[in-house]
Structures are given as structure tokens and as C-alpha cells.
PDB file of N, CA and C in Angstrom:
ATOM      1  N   UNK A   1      17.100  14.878  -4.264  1.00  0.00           N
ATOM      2  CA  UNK A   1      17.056  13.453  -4.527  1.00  0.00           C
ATOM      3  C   UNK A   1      16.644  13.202  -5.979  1.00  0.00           C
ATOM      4  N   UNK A   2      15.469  13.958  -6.136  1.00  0.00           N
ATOM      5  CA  UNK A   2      15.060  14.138  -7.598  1.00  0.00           C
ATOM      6  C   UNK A   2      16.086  13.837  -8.866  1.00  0.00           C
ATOM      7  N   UNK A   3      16.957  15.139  -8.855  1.00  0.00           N
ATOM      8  CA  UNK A   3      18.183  15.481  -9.768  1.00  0.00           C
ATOM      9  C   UNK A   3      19.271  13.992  -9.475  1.00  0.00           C
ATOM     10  N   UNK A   4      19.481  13.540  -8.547  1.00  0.00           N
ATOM     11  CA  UNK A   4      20.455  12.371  -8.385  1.00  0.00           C
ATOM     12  C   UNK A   4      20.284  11.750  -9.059  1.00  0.00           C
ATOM     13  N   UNK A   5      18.770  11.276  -9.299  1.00  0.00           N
ATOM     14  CA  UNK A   5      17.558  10.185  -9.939  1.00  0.00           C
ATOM     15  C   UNK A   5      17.198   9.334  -9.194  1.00  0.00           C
ATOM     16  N   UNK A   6      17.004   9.390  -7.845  1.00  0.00           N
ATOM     17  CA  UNK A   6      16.212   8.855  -7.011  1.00  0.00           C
ATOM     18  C   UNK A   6      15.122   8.332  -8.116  1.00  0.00           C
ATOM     19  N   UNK A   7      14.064   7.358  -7.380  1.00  0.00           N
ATOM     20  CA  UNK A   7      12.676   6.676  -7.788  1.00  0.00           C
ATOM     21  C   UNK A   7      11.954   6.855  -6.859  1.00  0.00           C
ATOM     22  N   UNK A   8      12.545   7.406  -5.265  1.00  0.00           N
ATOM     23  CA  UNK A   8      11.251   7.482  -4.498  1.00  0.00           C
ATOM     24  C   UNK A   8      11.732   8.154  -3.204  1.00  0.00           C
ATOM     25  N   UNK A   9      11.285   8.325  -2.529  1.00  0.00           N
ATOM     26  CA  UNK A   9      11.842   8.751  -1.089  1.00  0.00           C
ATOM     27  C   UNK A   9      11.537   8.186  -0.052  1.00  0.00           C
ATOM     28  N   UNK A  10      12.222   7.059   0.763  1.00  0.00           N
ATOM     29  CA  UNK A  10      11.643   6.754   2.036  1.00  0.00           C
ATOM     30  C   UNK A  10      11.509   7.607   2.887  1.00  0.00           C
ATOM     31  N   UNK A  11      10.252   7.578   3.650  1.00  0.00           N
ATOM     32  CA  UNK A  11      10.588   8.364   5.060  1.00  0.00           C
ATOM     33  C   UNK A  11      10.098   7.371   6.101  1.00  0.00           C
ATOM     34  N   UNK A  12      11.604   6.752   6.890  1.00  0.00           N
ATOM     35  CA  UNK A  12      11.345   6.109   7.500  1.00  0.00           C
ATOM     36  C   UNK A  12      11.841   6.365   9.144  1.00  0.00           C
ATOM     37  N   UNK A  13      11.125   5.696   9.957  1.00  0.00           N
ATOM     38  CA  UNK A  13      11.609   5.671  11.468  1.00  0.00           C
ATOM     39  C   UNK A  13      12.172   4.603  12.096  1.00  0.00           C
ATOM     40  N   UNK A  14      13.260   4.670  12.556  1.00  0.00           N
ATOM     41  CA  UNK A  14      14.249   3.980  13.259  1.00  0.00           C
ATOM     42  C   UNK A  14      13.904   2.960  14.529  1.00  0.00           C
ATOM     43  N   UNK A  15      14.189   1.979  14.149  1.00  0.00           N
ATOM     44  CA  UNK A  15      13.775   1.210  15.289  1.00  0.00           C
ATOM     45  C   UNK A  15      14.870   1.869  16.983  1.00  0.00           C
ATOM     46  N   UNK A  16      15.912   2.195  16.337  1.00  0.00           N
ATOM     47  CA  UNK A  16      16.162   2.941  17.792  1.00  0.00           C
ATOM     48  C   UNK A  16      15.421   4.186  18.328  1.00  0.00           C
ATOM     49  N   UNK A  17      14.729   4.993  17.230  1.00  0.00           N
ATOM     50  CA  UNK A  17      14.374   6.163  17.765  1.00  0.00           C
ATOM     51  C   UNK A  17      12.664   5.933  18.450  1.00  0.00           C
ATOM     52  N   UNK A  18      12.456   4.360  17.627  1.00  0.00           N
ATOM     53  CA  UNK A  18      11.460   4.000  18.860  1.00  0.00           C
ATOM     54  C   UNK A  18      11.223   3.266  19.761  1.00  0.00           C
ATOM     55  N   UNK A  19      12.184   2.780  20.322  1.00  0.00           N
ATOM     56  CA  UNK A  19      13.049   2.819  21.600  1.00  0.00           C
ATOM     57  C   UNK A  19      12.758   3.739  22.739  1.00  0.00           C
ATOM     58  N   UNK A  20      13.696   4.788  22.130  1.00  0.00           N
ATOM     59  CA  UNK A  20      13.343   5.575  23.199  1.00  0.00           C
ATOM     60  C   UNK A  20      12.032   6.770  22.999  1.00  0.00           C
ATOM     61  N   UNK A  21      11.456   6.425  21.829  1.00  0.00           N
ATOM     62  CA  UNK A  21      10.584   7.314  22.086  1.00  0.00           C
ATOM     63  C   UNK A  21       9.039   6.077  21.533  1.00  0.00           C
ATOM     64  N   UNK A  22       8.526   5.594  22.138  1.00  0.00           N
ATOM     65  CA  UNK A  22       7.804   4.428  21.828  1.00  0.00           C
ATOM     66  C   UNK A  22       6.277   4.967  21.127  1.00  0.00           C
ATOM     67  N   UNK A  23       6.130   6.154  21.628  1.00  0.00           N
ATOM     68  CA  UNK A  23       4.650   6.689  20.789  1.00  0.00           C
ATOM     69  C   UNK A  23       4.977   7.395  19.521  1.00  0.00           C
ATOM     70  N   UNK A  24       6.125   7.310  19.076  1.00  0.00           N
ATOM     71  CA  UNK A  24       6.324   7.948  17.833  1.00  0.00           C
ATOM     72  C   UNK A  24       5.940   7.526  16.775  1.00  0.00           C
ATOM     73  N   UNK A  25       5.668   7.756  15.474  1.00  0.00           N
ATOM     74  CA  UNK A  25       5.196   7.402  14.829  1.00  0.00           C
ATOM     75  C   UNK A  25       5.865   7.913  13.554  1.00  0.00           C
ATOM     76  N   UNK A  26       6.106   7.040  12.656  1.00  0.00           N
ATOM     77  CA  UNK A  26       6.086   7.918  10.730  1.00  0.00           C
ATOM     78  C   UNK A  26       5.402   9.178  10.416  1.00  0.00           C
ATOM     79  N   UNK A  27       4.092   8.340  10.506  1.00  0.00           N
ATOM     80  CA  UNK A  27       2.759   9.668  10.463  1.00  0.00           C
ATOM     81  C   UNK A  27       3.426  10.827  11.255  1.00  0.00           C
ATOM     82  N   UNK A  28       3.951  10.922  12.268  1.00  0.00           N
ATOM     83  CA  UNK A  28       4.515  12.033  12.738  1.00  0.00           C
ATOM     84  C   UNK A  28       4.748  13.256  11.914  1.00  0.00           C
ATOM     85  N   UNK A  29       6.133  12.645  10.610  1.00  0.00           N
ATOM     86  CA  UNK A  29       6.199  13.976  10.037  1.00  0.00           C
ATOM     87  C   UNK A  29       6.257  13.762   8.767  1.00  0.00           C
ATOM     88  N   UNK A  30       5.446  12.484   8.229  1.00  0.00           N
ATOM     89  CA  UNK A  30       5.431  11.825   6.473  1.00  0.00           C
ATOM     90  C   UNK A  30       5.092  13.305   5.878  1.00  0.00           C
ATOM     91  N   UNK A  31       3.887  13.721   6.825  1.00  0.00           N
ATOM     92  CA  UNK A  31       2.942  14.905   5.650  1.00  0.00           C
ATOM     93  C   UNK A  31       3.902  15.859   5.494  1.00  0.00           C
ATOM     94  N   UNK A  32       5.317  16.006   5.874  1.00  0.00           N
ATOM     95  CA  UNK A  32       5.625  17.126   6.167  1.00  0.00           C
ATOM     96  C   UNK A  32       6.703  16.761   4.832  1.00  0.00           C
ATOM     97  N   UNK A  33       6.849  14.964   4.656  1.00  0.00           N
ATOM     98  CA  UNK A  33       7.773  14.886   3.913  1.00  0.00           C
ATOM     99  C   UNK A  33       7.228  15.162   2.288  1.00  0.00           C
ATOM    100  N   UNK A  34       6.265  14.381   1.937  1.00  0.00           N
ATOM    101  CA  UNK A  34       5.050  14.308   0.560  1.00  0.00           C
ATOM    102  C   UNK A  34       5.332  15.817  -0.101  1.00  0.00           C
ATOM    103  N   UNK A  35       5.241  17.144   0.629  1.00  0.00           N
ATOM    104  CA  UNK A  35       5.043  17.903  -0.435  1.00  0.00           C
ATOM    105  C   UNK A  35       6.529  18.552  -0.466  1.00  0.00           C
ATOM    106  N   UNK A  36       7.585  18.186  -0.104  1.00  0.00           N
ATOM    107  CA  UNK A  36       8.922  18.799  -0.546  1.00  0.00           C
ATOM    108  C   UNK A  36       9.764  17.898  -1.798  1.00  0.00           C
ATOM    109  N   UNK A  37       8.580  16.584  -2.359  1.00  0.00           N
ATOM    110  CA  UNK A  37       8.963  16.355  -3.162  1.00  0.00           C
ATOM    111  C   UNK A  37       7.988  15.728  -4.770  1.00  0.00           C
ATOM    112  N   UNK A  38       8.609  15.362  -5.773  1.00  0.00           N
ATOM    113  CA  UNK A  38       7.620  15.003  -6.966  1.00  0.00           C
ATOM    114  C   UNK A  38       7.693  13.602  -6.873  1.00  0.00           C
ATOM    115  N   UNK A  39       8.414  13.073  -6.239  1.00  0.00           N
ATOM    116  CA  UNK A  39       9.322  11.772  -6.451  1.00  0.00           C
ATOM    117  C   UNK A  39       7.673  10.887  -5.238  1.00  0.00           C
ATOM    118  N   UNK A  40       7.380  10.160  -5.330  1.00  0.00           N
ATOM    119  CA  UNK A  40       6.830   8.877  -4.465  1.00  0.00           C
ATOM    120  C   UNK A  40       7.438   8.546  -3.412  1.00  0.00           C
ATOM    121  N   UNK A  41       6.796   9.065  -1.717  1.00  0.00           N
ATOM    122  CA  UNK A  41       7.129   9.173  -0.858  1.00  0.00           C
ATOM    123  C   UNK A  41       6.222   7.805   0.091  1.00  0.00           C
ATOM    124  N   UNK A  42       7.515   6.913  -0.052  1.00  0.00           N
ATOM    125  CA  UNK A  42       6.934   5.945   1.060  1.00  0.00           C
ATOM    126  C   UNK A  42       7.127   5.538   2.340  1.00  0.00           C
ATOM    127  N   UNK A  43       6.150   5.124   3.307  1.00  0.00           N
ATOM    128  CA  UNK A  43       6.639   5.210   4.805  1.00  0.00           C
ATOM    129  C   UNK A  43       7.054   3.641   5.770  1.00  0.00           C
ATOM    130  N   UNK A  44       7.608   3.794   6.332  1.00  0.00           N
ATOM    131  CA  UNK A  44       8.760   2.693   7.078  1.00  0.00           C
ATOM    132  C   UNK A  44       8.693   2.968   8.280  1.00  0.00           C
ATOM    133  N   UNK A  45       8.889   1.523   8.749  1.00  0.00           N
ATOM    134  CA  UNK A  45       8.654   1.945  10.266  1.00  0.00           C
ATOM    135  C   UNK A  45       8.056   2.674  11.187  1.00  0.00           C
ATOM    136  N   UNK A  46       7.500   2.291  12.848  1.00  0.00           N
ATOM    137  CA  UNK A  46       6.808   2.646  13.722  1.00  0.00           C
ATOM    138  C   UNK A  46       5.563   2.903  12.872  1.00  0.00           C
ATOM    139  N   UNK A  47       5.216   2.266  12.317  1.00  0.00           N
ATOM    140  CA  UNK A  47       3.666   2.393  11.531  1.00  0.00           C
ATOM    141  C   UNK A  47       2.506   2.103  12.924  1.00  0.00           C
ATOM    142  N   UNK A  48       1.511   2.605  13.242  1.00  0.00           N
ATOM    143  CA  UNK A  48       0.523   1.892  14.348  1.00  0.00           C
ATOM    144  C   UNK A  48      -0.331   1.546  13.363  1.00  0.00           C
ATOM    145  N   UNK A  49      -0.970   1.304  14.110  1.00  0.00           N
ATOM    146  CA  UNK A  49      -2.472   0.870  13.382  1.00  0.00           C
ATOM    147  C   UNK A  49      -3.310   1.734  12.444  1.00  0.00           C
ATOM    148  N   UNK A  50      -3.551   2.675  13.687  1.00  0.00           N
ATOM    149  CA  UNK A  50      -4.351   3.817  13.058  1.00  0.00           C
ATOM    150  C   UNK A  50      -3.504   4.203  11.444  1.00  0.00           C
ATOM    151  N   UNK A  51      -2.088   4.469  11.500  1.00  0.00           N
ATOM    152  CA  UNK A  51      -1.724   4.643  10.402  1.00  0.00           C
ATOM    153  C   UNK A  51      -1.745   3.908   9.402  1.00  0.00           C
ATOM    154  N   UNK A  52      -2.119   2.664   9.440  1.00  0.00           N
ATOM    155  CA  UNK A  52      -2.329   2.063   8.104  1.00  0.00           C
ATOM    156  C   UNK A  52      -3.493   2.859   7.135  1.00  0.00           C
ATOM    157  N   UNK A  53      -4.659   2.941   7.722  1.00  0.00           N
ATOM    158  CA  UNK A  53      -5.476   3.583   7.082  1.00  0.00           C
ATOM    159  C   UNK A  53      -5.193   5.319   6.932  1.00  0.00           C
ATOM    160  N   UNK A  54      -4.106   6.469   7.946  1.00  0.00           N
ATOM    161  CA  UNK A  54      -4.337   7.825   7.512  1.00  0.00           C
ATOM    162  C   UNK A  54      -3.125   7.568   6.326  1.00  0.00           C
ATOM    163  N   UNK A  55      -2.230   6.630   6.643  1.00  0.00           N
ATOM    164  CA  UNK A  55      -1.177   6.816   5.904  1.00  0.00           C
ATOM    165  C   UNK A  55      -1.460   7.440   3.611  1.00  0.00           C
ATOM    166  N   UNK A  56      -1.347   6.087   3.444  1.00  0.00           N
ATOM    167  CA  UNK A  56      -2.072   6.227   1.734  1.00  0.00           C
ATOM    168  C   UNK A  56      -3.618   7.743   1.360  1.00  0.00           C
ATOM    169  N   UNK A  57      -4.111   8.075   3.065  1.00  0.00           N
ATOM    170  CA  UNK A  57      -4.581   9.002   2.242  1.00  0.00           C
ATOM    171  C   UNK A  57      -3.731  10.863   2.331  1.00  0.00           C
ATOM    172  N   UNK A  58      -2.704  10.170   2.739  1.00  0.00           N
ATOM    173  CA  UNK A  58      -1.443  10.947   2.738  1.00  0.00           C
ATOM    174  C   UNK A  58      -0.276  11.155   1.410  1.00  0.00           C
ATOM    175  N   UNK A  59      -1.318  10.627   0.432  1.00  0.00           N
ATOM    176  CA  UNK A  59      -0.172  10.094  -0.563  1.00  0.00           C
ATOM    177  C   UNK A  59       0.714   9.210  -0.804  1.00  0.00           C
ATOM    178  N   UNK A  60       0.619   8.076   0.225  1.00  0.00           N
ATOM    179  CA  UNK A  60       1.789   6.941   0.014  1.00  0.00           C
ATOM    180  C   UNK A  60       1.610   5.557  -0.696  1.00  0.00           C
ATOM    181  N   UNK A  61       2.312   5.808  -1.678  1.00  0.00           N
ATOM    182  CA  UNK A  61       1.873   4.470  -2.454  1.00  0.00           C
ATOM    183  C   UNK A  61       2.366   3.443  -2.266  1.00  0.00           C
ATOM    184  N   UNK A  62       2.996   3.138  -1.070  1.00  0.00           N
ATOM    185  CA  UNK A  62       3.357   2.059  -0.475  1.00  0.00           C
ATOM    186  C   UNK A  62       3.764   2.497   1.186  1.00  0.00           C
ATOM    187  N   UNK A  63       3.185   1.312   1.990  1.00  0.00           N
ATOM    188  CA  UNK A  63       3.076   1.268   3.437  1.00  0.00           C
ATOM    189  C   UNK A  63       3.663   0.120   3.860  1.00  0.00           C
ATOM    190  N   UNK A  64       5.089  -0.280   4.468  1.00  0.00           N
ATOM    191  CA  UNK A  64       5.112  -1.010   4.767  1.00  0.00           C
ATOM    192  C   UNK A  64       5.559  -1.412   6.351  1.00  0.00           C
ATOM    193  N   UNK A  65       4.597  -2.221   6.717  1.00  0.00           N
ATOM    194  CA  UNK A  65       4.197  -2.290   7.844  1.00  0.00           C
ATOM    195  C   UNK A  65       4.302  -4.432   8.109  1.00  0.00           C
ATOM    196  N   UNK A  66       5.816  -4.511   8.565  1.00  0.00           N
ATOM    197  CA  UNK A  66       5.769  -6.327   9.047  1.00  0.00           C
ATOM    198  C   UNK A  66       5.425  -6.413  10.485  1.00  0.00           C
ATOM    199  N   UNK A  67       5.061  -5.532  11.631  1.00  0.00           N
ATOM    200  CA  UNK A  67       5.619  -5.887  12.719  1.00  0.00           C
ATOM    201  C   UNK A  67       6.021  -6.283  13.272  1.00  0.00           C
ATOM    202  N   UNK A  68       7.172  -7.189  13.185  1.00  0.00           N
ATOM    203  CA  UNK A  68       8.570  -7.736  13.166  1.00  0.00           C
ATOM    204  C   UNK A  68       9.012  -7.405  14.478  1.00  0.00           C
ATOM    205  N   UNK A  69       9.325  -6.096  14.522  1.00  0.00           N
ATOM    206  CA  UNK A  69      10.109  -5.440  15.692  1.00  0.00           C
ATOM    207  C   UNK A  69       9.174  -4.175  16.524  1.00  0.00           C
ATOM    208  N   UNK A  70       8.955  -4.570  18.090  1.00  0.00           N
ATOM    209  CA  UNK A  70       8.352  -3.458  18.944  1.00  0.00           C
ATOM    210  C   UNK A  70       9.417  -3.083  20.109  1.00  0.00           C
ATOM    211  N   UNK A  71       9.441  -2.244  19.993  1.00  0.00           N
ATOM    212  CA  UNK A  71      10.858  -2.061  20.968  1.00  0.00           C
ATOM    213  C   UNK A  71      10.242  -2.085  22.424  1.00  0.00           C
ATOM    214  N   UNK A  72      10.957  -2.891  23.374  1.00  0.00           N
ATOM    215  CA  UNK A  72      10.770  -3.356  24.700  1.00  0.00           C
ATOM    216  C   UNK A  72      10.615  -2.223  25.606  1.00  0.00           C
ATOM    217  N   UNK A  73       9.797  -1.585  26.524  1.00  0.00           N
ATOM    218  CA  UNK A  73       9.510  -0.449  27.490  1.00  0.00           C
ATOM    219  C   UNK A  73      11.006  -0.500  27.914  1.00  0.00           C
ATOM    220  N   UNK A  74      11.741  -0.733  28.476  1.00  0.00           N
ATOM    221  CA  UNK A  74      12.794  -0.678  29.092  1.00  0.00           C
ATOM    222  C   UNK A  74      13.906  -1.524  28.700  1.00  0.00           C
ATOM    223  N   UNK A  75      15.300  -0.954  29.593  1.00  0.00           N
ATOM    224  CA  UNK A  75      16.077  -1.784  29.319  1.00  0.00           C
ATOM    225  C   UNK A  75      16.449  -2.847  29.983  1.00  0.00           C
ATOM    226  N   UNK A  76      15.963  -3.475  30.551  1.00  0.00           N
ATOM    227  CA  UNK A  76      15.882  -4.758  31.658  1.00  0.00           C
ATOM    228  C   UNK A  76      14.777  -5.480  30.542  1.00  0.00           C
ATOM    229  N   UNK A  77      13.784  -5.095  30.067  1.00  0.00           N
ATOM    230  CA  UNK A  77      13.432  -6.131  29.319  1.00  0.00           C
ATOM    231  C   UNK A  77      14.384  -6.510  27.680  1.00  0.00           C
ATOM    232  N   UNK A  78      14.795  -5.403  27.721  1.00  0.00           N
ATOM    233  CA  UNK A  78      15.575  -5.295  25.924  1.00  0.00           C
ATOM    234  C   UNK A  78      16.443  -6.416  25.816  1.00  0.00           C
ATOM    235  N   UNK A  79      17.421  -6.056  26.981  1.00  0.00           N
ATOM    236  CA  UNK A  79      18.357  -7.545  27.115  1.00  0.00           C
ATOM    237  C   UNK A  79      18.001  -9.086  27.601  1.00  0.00           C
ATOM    238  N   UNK A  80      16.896  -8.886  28.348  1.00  0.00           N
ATOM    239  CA  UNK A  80      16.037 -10.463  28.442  1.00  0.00           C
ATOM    240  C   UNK A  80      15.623 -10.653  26.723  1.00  0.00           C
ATOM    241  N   UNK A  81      15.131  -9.942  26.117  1.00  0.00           N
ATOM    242  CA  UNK A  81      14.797 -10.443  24.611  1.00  0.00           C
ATOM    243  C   UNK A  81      15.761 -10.697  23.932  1.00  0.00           C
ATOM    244  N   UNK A  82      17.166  -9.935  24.086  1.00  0.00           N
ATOM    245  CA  UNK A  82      17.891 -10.195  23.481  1.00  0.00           C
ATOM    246  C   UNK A  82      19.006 -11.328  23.416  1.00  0.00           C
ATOM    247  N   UNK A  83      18.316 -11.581  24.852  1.00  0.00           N
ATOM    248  CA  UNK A  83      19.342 -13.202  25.429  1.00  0.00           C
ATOM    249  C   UNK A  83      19.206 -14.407  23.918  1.00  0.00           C
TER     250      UNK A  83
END
């Protein structure tokens, strides 16, 4: 990404992949993302709580966290929200 000339690297999580997987988290595998690069690695989506605070001491110089979107336990509720 570096060589392209990227400015940063998101590492972000998918509102579908937390869906079906609802305890997932960024924090999951950010740390894993931070040291494969030089570039400013910031995190997106499925942020919890707790991660606001481990996140930045993970290296992220930006966290962004709207909670906007929580994906519904099931799919009988997904499509009532989505009515």
C-alpha cells in the first residue's frame, strides 16, 4: 500500500460480517494489522466500547466509532427494521 502511496490503512469490519458474527470486533485483528505497516493504521467498524479506550493504545490515530448501525440478532428482526 505504502509503494502505491497510500496515506493510511483502514482496517475495517463489515457491517455484514457483524451480522453474522455479532461479538466480533476490529480489535480482533487491528494489532495484527499496525505492525505489517509504516503507513497510519486506522480502525472502522464493530468498535465496542471497551475498544474505544484499548484501541489508540494500539497505535490508532484515529477511531471511528458513530454507532449508526448494530446488526439485528436474527433474521426476523433484520427485515422488521428494514420495513
Amino acid at each position: 500500500m505504502e509503494a502505491l502511496g497510500a496515506d493510511a490503512v483502514i482496517a475495517h469490519l463489515g457491517f455484514d460480517e457483524r451480522v453474522e458474527r455479532p461479538e466480533a470486533s476490529v480489535s480482533d485483528f487491528f494489532a495484527a494489522v499496525v505492525p505489517q505497516t509504516h503507513l497510519p493504521a486506522k480502525a472502522v467498524g464493530g468498535i465496542r466500547i471497551e475498544d474505544r479506550v484499548a484501541l489508540p493504545a494500539l497505535h490508532s490515530p484515529l477511531v471511528i466509532s458513530a454507532d449508526t448501525f448494530a446488526p439485528a440478532p436474527d433474521e426476523a428482526t433484520r427485515r422488521q427494521v428494514l420495513r
